[in-house]
N, C-alpha and C. Protein backbone atom coordinates (compact mmCIF):
# COMPACT_ATOMS: atom_id res chain seq x y z
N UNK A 1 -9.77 4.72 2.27
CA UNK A 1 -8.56 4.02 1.94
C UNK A 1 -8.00 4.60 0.65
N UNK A 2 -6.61 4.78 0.53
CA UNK A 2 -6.04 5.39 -0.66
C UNK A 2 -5.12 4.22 -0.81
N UNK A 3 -4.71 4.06 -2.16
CA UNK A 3 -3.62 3.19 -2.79
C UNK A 3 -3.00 4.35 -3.76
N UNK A 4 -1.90 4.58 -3.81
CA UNK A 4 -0.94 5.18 -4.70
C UNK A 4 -0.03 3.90 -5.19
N UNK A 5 -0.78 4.16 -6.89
CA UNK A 5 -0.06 2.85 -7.32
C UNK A 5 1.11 3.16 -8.06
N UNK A 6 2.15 2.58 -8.35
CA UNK A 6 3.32 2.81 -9.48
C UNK A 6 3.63 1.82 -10.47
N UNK A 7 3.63 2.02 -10.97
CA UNK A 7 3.69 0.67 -12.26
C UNK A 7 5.13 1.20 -12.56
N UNK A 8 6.00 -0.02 -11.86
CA UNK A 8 7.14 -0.30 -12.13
C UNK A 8 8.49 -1.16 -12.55
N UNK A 9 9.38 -1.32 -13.28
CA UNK A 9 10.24 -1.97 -13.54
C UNK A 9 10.90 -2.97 -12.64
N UNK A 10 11.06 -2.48 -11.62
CA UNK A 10 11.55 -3.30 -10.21
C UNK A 10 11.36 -1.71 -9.05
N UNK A 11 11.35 -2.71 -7.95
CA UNK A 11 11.14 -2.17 -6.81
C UNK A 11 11.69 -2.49 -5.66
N UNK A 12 11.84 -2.39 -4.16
CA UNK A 12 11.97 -2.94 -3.15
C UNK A 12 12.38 -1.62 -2.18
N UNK A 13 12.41 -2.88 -0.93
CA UNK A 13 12.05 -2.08 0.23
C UNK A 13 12.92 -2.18 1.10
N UNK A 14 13.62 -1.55 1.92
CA UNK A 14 15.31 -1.59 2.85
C UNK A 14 14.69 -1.51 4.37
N UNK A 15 14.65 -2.12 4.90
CA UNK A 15 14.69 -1.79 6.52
C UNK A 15 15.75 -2.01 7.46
N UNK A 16 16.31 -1.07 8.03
CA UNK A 16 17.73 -0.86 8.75
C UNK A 16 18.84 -1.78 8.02
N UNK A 17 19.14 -0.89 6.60
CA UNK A 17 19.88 -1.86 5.83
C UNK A 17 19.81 -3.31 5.13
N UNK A 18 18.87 -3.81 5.00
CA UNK A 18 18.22 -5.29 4.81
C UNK A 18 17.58 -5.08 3.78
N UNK A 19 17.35 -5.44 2.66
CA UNK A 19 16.33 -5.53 1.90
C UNK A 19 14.79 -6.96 2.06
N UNK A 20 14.07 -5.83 2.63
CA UNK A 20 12.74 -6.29 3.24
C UNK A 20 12.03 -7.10 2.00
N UNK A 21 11.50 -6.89 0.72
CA UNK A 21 11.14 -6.96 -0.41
C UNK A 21 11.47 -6.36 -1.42
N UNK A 22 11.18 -7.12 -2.40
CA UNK A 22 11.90 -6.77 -3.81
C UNK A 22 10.73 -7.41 -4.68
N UNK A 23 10.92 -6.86 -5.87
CA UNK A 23 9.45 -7.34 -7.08
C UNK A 23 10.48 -6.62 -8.24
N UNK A 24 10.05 -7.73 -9.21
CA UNK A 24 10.29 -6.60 -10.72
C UNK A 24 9.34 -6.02 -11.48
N UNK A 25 9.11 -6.32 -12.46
CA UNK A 25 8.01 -5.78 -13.21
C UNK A 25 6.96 -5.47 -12.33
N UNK A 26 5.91 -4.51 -12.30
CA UNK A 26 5.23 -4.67 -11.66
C UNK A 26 3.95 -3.40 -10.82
N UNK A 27 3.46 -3.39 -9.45
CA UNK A 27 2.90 -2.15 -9.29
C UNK A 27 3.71 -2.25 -7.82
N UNK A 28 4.42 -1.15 -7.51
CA UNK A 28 4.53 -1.01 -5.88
C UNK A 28 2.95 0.34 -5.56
N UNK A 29 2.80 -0.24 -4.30
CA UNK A 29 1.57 0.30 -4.01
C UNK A 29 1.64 1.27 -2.53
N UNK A 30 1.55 2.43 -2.69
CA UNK A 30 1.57 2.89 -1.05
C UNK A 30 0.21 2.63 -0.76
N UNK A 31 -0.22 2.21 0.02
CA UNK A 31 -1.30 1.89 1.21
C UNK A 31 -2.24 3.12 2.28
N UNK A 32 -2.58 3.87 2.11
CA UNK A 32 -3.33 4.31 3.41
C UNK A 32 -4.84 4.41 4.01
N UNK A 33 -4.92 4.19 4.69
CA UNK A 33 -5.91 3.51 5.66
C UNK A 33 -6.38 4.54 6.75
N UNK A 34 -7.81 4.99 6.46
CA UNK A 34 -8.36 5.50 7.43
C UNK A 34 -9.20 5.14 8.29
N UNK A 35 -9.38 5.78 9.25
CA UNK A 35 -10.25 5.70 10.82
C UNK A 35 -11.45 4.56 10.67
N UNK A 36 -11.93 5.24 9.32
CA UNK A 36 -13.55 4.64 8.94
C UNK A 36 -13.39 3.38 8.08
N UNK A 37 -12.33 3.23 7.62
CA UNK A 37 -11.69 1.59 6.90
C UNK A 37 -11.95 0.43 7.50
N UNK A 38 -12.81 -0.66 6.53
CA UNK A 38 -13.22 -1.87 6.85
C UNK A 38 -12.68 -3.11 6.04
N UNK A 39 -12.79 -4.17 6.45
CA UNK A 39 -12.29 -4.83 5.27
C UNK A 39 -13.22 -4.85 3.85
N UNK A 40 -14.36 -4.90 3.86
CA UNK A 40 -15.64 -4.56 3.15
C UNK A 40 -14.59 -3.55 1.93
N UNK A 41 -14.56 -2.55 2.25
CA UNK A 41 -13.93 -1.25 1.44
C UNK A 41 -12.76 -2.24 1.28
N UNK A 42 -11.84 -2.76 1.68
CA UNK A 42 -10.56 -3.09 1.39
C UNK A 42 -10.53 -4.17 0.46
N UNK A 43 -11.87 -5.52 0.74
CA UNK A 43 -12.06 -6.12 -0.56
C UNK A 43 -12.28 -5.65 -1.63
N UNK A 44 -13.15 -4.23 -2.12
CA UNK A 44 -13.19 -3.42 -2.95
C UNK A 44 -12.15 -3.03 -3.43
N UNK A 45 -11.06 -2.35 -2.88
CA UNK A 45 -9.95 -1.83 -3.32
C UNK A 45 -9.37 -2.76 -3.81
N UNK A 46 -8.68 -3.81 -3.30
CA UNK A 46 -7.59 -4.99 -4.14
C UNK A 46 -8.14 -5.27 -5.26
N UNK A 47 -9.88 -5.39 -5.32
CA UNK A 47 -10.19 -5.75 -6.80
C UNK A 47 -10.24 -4.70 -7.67
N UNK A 48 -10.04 -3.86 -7.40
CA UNK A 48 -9.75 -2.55 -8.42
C UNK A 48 -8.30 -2.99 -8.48
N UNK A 49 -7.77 -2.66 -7.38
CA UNK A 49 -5.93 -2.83 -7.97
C UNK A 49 -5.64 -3.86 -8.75
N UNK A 50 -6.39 -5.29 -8.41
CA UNK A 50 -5.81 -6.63 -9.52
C UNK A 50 -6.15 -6.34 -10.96
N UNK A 51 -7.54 -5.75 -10.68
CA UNK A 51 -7.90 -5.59 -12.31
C UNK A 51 -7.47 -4.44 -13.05
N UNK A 52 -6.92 -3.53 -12.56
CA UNK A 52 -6.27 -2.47 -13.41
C UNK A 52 -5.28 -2.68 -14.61
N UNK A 53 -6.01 -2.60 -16.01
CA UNK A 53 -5.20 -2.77 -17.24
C UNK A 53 -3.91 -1.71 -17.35
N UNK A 54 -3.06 -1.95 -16.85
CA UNK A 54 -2.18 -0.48 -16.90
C UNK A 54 -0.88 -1.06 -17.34
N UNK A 55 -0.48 -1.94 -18.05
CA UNK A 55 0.35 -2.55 -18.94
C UNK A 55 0.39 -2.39 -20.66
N UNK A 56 1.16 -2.46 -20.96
CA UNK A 56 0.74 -2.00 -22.41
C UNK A 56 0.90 -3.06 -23.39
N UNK A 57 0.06 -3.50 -23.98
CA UNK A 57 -0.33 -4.62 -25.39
C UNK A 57 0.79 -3.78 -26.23
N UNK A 58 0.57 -5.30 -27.19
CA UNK A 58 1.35 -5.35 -28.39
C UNK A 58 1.35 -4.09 -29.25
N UNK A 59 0.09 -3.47 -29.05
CA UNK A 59 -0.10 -2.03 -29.58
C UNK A 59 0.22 -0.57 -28.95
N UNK A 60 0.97 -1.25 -28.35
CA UNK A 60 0.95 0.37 -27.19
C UNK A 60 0.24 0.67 -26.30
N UNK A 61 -1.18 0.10 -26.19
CA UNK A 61 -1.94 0.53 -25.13
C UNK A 61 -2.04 -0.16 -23.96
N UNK A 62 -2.58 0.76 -23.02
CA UNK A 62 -2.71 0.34 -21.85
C UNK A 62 -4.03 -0.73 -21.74
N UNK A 63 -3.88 -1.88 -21.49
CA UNK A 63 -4.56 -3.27 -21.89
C UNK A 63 -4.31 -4.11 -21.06
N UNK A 64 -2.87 -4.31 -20.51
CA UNK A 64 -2.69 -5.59 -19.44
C UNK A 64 -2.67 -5.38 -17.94
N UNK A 65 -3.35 -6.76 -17.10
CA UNK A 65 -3.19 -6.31 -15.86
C UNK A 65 -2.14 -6.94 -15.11
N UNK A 66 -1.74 -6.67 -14.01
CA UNK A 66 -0.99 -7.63 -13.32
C UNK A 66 -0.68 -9.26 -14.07
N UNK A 67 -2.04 -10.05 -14.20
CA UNK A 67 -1.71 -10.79 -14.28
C UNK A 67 -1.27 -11.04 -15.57
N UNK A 68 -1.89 -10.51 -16.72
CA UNK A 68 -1.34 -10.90 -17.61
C UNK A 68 -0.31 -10.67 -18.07
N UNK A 69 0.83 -10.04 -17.32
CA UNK A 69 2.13 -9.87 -17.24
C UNK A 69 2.93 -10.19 -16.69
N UNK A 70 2.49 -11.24 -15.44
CA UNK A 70 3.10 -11.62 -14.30
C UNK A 70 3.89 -11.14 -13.38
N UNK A 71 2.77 -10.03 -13.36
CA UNK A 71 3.80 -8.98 -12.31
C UNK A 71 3.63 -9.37 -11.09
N UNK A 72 4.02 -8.86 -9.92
CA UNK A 72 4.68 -8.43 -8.61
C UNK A 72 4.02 -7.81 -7.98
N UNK A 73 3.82 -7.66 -6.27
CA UNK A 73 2.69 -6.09 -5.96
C UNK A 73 4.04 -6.60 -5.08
N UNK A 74 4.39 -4.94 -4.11
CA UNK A 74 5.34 -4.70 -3.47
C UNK A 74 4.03 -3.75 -2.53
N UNK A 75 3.66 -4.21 -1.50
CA UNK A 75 2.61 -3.26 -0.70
C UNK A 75 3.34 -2.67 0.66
N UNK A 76 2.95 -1.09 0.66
CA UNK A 76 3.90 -0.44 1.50
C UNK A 76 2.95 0.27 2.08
N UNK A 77 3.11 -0.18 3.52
CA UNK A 77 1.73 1.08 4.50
C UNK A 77 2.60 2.31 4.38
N UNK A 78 1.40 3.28 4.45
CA UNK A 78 1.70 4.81 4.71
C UNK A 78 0.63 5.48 5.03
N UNK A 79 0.63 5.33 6.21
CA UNK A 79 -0.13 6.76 6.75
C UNK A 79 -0.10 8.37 6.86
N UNK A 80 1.02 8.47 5.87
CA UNK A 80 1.49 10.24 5.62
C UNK A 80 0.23 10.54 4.38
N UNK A 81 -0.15 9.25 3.75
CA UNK A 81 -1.57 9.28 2.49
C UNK A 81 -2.40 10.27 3.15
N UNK A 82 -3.10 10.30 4.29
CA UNK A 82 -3.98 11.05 5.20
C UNK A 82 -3.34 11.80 5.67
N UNK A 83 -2.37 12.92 5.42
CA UNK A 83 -1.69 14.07 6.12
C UNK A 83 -3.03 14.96 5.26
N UNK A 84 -3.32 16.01 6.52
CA UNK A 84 -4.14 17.07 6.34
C UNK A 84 -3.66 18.29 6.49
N UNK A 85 -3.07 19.02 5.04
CA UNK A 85 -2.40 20.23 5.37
C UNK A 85 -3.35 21.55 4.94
N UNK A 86 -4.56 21.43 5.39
CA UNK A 86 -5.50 22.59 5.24
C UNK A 86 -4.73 24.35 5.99
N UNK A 87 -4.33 23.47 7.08
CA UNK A 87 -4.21 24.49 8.16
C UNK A 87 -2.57 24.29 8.73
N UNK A 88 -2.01 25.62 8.42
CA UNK A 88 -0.84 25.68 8.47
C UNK A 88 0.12 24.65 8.16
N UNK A 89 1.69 24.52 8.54
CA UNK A 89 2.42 24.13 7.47
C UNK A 89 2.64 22.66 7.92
N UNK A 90 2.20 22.16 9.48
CA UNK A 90 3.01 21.17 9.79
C UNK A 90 1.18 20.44 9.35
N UNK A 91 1.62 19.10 8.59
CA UNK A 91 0.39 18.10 8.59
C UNK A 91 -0.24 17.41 9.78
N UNK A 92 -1.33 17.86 9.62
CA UNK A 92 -2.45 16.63 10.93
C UNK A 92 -2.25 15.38 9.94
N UNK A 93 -2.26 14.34 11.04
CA UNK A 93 -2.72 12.63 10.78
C UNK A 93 -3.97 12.31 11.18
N UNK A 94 -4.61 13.33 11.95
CA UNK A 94 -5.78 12.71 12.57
C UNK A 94 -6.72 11.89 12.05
N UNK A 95 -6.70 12.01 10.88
CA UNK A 95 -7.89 11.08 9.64
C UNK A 95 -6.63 9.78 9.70
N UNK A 96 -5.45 9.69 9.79
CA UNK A 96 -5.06 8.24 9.33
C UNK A 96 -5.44 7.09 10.49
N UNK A 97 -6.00 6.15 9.58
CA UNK A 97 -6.29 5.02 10.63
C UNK A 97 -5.19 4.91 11.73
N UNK A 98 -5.49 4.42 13.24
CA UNK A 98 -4.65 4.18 14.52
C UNK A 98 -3.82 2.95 14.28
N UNK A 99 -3.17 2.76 14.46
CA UNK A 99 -1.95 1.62 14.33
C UNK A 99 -2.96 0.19 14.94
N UNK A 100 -3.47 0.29 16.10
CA UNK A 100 -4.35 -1.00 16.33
C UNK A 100 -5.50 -1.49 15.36
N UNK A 101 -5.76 -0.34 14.39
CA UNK A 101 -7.16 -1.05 13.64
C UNK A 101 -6.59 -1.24 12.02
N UNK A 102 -5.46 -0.11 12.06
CA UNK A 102 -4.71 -0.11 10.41
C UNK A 102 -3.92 -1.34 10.14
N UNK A 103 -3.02 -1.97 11.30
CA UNK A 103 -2.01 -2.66 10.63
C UNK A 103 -2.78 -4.07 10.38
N UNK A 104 -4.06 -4.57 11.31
CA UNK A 104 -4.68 -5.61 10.63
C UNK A 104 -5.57 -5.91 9.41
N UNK A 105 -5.83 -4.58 9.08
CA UNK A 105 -6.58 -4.28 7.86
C UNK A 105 -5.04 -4.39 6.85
N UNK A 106 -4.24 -3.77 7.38
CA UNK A 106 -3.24 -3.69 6.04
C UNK A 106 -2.85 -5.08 5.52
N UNK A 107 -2.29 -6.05 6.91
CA UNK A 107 -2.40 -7.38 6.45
C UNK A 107 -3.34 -8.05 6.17
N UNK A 108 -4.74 -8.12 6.14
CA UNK A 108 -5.58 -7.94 5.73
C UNK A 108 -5.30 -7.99 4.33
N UNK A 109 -5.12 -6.91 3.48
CA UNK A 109 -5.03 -6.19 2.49
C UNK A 109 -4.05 -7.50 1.98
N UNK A 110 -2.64 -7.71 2.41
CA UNK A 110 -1.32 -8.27 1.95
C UNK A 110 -2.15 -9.72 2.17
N UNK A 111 -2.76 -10.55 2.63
CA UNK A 111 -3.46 -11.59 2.24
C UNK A 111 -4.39 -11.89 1.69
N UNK A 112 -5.31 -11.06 0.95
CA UNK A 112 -6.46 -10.82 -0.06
C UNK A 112 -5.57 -10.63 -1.06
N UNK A 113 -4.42 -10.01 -1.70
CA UNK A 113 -3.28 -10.28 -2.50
C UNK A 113 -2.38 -11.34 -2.84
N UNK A 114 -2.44 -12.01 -2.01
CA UNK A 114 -1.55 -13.32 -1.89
C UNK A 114 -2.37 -14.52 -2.51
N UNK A 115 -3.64 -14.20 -1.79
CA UNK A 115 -4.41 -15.45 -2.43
C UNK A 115 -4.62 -15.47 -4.19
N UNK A 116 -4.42 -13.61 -4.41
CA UNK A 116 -4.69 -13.33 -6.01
C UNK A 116 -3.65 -14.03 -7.09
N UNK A 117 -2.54 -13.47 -6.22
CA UNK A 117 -1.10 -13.31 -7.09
C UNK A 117 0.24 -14.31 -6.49
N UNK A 118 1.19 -14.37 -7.40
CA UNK A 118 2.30 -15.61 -6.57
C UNK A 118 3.14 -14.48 -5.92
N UNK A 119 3.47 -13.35 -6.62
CA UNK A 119 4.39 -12.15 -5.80
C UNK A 119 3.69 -11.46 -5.28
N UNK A 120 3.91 -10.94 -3.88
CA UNK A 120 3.54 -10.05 -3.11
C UNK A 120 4.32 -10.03 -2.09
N UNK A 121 5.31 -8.75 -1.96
CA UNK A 121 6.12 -8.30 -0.91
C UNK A 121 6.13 -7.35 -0.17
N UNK A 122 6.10 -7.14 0.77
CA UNK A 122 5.58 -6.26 1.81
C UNK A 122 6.75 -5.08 2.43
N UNK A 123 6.18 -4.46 2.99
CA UNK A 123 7.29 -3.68 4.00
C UNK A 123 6.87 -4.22 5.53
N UNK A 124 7.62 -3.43 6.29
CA UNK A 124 7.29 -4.01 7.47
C UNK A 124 5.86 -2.59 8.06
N UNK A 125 4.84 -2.78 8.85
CA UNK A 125 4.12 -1.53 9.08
C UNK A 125 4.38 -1.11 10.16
N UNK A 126 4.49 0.82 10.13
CA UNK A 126 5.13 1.41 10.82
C UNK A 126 6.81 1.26 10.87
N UNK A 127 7.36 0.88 10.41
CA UNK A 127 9.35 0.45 10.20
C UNK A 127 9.70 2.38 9.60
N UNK A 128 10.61 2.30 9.78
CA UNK A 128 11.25 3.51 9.02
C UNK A 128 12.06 2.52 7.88
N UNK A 129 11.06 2.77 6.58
CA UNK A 129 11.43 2.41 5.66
C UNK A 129 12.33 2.85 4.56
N UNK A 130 12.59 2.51 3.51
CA UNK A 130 13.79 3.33 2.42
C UNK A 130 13.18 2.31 1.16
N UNK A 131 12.42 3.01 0.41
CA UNK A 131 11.33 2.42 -0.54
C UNK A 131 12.92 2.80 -2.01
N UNK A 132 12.62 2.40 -3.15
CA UNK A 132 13.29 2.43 -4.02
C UNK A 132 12.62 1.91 -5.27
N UNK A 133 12.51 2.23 -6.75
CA UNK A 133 11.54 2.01 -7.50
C UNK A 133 12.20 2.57 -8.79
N UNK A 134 11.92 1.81 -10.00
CA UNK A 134 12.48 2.52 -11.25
C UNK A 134 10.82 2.38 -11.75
N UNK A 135 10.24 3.82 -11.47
CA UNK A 135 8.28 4.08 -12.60
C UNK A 135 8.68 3.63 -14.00
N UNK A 136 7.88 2.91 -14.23
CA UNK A 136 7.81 2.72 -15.90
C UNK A 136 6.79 3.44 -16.59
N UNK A 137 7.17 4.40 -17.02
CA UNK A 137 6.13 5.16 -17.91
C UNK A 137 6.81 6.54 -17.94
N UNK A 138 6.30 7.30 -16.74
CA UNK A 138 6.10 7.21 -15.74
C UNK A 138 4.36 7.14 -15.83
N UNK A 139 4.14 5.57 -14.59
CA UNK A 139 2.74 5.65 -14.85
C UNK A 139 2.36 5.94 -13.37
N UNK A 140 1.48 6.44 -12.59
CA UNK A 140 0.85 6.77 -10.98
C UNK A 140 -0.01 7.19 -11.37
N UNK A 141 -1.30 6.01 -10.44
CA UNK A 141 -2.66 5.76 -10.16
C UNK A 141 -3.36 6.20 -8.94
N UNK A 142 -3.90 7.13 -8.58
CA UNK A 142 -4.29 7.04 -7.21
C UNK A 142 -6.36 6.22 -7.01
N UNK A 143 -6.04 5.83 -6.32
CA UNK A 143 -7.54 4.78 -5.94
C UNK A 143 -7.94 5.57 -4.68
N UNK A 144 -8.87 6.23 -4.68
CA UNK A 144 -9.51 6.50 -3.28
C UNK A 144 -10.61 5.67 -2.63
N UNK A 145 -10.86 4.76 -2.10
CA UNK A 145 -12.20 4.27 -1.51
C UNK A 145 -13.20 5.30 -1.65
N UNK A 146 -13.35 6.41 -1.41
CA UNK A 146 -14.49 7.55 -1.17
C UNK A 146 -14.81 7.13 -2.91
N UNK A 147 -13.60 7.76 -3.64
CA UNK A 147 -14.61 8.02 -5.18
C UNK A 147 -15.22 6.69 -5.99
N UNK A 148 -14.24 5.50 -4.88
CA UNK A 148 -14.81 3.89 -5.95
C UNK A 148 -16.24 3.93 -5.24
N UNK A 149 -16.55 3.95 -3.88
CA UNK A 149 -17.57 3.95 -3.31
C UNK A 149 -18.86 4.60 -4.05
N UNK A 150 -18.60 5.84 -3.82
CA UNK A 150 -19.66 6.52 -4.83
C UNK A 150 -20.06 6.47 -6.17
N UNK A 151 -18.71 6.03 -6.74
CA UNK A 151 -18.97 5.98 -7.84
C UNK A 151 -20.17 4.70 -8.23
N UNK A 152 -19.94 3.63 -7.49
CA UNK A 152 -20.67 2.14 -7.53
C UNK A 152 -22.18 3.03 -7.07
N UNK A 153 -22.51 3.53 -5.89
CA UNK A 153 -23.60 4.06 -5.42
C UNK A 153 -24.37 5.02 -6.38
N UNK A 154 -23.55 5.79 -7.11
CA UNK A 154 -24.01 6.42 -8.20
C UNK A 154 -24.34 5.08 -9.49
N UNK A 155 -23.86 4.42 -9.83
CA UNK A 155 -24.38 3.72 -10.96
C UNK A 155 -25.78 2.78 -10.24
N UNK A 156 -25.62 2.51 -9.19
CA UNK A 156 -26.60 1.42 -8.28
C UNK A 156 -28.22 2.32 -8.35
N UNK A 157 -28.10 3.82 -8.44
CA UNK A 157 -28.95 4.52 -7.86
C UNK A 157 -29.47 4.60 -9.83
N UNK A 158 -28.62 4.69 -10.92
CA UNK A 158 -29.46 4.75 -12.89
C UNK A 158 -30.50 3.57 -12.60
């Protein structure tokens, strides 16, 4: 599972002209979800994303999380996260999770958030979307499940 996070000013999301969701302050998050994705890994991930200090204290630093700023998550599936361009120019998807096992994990995902936070706005999954975002910083986080995984397995194993 990958999250590409953005820590942003405001955000939102257009589907066939409509604005789907909107958040201000906040993180919009692209979403992707592979083959081997469980909810197990996906409870892992949101608690990395809630707790990420990536706000900045009275001092400049990066110190606050979501909540203590009262931010927003704007969560947007994307399965282009798993494009595999090893081999020539056009990308394989074959690693991105299948639409029958991804989009319930993703909501999944958008209700393990909901229960965290009062904002959480979604896109629709699979929609041809029109994402829009002012980065504040510019700040972008990427979260891989593989490296949180190991990384826990590596400290489990000192």
């Amino acid at each position: 599972m990958r999250f590409v996070i953005q820590r942003v000013s405001r955000a939102s999301v257009t589907i066939e002209g409509e604005v789907k969701g909107a958040i201000g302050t906040g993180f919009m998050v692209l979403i992707g979800i592979e083959n081997e994705d469980t909810k197990e890994i996906a409870d892992k991930m949101v608690k990395k994303l809630l707790g990420l200090r990536i706000f900045e204290d009275e001092e400049g630093k990066m110190n606050l999380s979501l909540r203590d700023v009262s931010g927003g998550l704007l969560l947007i599936s994307q399965f282009t996260l798993y494009a595999d361009c090893r081999a020539g120019n056009r990308p394989s998807f074959i690693n991105a999770g299948k639409p029958e096992m991804a989009k319930p994990l993703y909501e999944y995902i958008v209700e393990q958030a909901k229960k965290e936070l009062p904002v959480v706005e979604t896109g629709s999954f699979g929609a041809d979307m029109k994402v829009e975002l002012l980065n504040d910083g510019p700040v972008t986080i990427l979260l891989d499940s593989h490296e949180i995984i190991k990384k826990k397995q590596d400290r489990d194993r000192s």
